[in-house]
PDB file of N, CA and C in Angstrom:
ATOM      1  N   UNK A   1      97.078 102.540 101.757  1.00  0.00           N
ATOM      2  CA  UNK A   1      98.391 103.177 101.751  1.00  0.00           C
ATOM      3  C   UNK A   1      99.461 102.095 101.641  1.00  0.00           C
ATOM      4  N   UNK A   2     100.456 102.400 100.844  1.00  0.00           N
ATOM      5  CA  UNK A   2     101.539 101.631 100.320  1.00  0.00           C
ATOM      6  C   UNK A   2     102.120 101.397 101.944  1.00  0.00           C
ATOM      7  N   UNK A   3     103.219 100.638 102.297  1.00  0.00           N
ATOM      8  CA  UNK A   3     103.924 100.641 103.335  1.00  0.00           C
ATOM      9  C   UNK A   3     105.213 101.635 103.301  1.00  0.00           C
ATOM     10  N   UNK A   4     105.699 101.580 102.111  1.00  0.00           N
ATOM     11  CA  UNK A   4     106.842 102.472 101.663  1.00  0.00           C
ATOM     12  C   UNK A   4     106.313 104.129 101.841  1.00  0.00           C
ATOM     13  N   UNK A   5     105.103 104.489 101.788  1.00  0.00           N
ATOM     14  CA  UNK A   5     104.553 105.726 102.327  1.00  0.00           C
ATOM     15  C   UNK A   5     104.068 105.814 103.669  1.00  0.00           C
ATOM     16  N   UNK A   6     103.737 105.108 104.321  1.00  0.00           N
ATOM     17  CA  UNK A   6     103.543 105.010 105.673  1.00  0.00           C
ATOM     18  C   UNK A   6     105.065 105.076 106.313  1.00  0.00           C
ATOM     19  N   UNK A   7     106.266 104.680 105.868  1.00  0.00           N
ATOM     20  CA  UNK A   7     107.531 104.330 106.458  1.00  0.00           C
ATOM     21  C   UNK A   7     108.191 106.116 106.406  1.00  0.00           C
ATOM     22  N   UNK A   8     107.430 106.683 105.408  1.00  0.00           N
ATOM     23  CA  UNK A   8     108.495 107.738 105.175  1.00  0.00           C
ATOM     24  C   UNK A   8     107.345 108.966 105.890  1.00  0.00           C
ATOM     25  N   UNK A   9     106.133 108.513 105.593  1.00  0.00           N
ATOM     26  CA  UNK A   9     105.273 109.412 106.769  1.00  0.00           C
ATOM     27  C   UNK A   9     105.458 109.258 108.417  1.00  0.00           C
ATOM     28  N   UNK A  10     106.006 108.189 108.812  1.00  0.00           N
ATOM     29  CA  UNK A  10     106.308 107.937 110.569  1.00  0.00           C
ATOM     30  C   UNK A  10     107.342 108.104 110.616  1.00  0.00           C
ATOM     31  N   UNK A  11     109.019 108.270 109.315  1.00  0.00           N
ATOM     32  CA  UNK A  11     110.030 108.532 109.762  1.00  0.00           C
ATOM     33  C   UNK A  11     110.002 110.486 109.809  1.00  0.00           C
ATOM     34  N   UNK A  12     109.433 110.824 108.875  1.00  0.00           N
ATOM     35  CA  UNK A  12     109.316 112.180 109.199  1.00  0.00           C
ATOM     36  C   UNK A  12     108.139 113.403 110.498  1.00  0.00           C
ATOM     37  N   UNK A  13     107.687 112.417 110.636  1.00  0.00           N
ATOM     38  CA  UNK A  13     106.892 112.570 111.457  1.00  0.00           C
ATOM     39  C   UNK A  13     108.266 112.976 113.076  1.00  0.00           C
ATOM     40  N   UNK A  14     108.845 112.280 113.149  1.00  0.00           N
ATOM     41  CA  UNK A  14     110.082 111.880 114.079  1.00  0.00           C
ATOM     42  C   UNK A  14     111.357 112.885 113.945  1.00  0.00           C
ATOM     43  N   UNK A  15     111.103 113.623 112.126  1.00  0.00           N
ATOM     44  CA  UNK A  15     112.387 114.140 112.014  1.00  0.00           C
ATOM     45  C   UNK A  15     113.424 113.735 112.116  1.00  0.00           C
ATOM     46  N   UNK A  16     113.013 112.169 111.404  1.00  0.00           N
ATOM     47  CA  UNK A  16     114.247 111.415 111.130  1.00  0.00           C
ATOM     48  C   UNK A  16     114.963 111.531 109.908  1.00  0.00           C
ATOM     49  N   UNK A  17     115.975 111.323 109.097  1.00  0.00           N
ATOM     50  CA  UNK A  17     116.460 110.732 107.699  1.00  0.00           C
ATOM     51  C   UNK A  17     116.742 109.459 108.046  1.00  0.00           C
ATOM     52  N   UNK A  18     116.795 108.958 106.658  1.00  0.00           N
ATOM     53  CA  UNK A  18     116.533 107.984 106.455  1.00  0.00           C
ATOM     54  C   UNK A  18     118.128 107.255 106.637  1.00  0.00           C
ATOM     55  N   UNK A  19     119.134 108.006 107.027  1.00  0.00           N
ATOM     56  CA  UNK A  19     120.615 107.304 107.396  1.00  0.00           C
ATOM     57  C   UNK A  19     120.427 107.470 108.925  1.00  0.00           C
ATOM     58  N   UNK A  20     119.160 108.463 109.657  1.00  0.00           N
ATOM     59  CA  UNK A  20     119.229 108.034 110.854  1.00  0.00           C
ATOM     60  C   UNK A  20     118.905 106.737 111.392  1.00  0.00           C
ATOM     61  N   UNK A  21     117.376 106.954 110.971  1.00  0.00           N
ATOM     62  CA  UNK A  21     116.734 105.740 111.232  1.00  0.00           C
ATOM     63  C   UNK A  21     117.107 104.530 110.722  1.00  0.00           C
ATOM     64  N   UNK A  22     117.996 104.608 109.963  1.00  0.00           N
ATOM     65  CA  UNK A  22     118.768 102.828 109.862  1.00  0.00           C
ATOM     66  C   UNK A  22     119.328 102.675 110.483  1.00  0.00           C
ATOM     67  N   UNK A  23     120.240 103.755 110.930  1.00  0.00           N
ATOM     68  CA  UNK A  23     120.711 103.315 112.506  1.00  0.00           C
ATOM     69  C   UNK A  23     120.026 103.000 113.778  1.00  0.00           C
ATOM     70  N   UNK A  24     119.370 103.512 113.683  1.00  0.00           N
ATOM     71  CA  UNK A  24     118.402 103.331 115.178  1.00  0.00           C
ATOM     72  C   UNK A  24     117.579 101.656 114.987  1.00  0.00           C
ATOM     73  N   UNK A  25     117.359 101.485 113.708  1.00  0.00           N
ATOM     74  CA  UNK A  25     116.679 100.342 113.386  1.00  0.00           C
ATOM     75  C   UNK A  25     118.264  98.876 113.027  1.00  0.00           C
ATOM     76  N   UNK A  26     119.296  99.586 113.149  1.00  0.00           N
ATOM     77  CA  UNK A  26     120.338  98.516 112.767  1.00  0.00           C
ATOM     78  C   UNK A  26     120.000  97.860 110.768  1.00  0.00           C
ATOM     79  N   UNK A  27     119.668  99.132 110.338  1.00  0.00           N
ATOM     80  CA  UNK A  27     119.252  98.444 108.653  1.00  0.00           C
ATOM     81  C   UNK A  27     119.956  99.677 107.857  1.00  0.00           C
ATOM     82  N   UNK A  28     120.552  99.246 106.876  1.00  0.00           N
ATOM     83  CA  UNK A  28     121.648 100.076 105.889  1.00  0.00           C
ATOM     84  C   UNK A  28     120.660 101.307 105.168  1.00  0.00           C
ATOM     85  N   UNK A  29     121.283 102.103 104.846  1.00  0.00           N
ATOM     86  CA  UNK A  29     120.680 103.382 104.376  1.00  0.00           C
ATOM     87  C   UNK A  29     120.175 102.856 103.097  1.00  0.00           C
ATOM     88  N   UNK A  30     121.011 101.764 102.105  1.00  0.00           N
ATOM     89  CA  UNK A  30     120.594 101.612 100.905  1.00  0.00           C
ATOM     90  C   UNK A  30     119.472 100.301 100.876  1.00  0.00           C
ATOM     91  N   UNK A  31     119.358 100.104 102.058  1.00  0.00           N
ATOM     92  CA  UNK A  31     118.224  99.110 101.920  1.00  0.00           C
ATOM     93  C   UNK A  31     117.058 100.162 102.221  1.00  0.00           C
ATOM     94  N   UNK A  32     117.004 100.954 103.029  1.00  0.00           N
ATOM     95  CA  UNK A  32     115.777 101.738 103.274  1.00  0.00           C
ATOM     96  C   UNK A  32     115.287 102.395 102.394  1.00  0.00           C
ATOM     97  N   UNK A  33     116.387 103.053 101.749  1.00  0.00           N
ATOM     98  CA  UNK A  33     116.272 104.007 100.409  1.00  0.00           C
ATOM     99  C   UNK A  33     115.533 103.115  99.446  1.00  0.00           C
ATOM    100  N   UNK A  34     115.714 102.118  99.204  1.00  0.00           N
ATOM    101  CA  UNK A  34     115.342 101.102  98.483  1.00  0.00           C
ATOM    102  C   UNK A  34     113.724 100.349  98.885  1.00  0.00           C
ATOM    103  N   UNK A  35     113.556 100.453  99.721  1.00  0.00           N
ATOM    104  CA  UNK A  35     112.450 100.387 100.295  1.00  0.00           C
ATOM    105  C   UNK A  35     111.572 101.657 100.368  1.00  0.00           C
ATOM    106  N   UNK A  36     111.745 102.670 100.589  1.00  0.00           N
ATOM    107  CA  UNK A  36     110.909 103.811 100.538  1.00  0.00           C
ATOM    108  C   UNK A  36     110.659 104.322  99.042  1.00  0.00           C
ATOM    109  N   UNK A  37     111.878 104.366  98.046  1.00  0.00           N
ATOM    110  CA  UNK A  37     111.048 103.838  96.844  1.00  0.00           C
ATOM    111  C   UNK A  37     110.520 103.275  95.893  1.00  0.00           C
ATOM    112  N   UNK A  38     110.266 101.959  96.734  1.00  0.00           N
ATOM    113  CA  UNK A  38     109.421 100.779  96.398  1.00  0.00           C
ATOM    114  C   UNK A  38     110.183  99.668  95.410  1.00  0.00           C
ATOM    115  N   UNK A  39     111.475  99.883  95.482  1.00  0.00           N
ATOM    116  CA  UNK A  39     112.060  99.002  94.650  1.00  0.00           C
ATOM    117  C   UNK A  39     112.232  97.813  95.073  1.00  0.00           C
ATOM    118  N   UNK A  40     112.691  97.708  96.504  1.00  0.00           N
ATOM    119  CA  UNK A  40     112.230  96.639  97.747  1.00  0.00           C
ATOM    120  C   UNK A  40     111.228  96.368  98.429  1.00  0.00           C
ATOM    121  N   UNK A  41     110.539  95.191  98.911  1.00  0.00           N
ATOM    122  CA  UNK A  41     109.454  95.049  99.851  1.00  0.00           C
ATOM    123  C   UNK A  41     110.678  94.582 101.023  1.00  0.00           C
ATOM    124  N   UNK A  42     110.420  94.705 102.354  1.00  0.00           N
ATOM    125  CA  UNK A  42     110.969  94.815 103.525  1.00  0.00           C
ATOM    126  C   UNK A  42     110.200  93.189 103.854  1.00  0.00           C
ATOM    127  N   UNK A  43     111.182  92.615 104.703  1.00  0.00           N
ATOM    128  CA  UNK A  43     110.954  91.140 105.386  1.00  0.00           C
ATOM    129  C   UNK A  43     110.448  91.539 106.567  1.00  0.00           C
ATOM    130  N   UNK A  44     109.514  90.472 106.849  1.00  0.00           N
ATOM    131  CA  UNK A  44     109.227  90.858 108.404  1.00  0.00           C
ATOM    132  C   UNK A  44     109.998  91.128 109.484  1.00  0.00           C
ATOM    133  N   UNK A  45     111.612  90.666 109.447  1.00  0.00           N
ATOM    134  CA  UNK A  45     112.505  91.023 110.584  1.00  0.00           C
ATOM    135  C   UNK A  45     112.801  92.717 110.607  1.00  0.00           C
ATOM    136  N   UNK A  46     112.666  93.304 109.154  1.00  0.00           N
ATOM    137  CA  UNK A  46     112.909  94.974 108.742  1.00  0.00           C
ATOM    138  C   UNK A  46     111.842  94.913 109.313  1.00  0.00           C
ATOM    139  N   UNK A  47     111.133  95.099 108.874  1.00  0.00           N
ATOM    140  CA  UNK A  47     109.638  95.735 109.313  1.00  0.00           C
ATOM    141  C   UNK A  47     109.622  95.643 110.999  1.00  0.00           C
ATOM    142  N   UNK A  48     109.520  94.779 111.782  1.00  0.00           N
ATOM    143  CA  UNK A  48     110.206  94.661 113.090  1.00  0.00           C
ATOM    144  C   UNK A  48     110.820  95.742 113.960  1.00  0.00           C
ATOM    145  N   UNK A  49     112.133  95.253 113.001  1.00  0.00           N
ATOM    146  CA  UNK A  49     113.423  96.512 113.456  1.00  0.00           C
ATOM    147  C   UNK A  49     112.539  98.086 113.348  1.00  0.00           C
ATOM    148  N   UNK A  50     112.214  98.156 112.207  1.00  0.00           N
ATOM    149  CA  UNK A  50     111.423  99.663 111.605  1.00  0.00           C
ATOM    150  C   UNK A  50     110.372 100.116 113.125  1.00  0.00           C
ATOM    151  N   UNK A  51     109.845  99.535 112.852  1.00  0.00           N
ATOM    152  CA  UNK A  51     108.471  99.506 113.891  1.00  0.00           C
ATOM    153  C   UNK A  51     109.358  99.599 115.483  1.00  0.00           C
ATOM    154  N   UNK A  52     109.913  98.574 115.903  1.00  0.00           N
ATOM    155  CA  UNK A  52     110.681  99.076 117.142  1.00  0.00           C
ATOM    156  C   UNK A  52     111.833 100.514 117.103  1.00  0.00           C
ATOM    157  N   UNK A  53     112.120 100.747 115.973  1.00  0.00           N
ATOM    158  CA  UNK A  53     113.118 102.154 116.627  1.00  0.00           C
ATOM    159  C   UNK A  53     112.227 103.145 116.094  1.00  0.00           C
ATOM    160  N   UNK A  54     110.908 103.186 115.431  1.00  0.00           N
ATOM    161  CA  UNK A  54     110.252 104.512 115.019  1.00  0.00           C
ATOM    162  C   UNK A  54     109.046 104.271 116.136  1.00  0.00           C
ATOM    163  N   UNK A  55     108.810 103.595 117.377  1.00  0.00           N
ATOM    164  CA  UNK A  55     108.266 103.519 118.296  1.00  0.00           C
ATOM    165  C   UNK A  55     106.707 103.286 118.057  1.00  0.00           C
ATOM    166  N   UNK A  56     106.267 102.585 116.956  1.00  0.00           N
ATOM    167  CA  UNK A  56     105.399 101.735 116.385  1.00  0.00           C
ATOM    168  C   UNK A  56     104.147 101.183 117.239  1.00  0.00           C
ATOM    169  N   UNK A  57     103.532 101.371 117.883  1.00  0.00           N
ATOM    170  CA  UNK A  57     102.443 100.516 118.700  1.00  0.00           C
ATOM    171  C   UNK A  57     101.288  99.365 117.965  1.00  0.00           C
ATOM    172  N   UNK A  58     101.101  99.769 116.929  1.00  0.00           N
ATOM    173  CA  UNK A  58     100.307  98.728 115.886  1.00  0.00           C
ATOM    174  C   UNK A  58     100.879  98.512 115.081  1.00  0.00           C
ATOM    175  N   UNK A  59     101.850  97.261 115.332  1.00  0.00           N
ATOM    176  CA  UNK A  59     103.309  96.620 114.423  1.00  0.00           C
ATOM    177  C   UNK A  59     102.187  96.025 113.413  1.00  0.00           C
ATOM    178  N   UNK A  60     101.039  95.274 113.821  1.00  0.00           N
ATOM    179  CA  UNK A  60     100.458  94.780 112.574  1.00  0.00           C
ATOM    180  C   UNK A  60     100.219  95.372 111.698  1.00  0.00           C
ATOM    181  N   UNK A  61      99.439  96.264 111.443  1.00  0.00           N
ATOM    182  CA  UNK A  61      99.248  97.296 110.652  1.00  0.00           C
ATOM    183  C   UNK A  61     100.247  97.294 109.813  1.00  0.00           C
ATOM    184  N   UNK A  62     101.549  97.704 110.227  1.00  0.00           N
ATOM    185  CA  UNK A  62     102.918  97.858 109.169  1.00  0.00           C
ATOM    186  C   UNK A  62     102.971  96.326 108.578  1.00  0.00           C
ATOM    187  N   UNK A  63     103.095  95.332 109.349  1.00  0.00           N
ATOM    188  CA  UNK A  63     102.934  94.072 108.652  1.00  0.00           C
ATOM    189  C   UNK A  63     102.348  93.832 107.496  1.00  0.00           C
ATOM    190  N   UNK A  64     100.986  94.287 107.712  1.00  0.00           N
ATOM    191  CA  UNK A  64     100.101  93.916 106.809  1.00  0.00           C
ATOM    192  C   UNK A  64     100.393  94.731 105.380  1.00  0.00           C
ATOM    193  N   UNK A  65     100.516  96.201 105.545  1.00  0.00           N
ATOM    194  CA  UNK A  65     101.030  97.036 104.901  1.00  0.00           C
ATOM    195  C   UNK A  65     102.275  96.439 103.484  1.00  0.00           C
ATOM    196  N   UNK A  66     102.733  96.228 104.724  1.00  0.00           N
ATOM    197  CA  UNK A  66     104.731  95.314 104.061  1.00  0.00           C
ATOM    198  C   UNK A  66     104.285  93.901 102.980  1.00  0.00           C
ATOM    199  N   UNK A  67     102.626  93.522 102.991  1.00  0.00           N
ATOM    200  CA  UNK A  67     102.576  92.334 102.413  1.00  0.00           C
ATOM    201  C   UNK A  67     103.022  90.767 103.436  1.00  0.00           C
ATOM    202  N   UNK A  68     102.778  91.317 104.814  1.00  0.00           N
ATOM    203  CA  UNK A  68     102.895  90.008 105.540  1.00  0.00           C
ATOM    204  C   UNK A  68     101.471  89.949 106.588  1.00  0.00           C
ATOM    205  N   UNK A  69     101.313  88.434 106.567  1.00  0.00           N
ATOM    206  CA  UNK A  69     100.419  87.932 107.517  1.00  0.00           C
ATOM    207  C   UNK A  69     100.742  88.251 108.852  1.00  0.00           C
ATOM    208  N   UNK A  70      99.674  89.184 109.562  1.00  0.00           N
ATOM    209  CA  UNK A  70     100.265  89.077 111.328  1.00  0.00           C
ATOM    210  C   UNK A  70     100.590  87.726 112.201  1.00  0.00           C
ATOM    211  N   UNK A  71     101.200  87.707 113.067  1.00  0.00           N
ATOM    212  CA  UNK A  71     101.108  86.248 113.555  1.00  0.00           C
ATOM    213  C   UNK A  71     100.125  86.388 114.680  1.00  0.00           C
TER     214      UNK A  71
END
């Protein structure tokens, strides 16, 4: 699974939009938008933010997902 489908399967999961959850995550609507359809890959500090306000427990997973090495 892409990460950009996992992001929009755990934000709806929440009954979030996607101008919520940038708020809750402190990340702009047009970066997310941009990220969910795949025009952006997300840095590990997004991915982070993402994972802490959509209440995330296996941040690696999304890491790995996003195209980053866990630490």
């Amino acid at each position: 699974m892409e990460f950009r489908h996992k992001l929009k399967e755990l934000r709806q999961q929440q009954d979030l939009t996607i101008r919520k959850l940038g708020e809750k995550a402190g990340i702009s609507y047009s970066i997310l938008n941009a990220i969910e359809n795949g025009r952006i890959q997300p840095t590990e500090e997004v991915v982070m933010a993402l994972a802490t306000a959509l209440k995330v427990e296996n941040r690696e997973e999304l890491l790995v997902l996003a195209g980053h090495a866990p630490s």
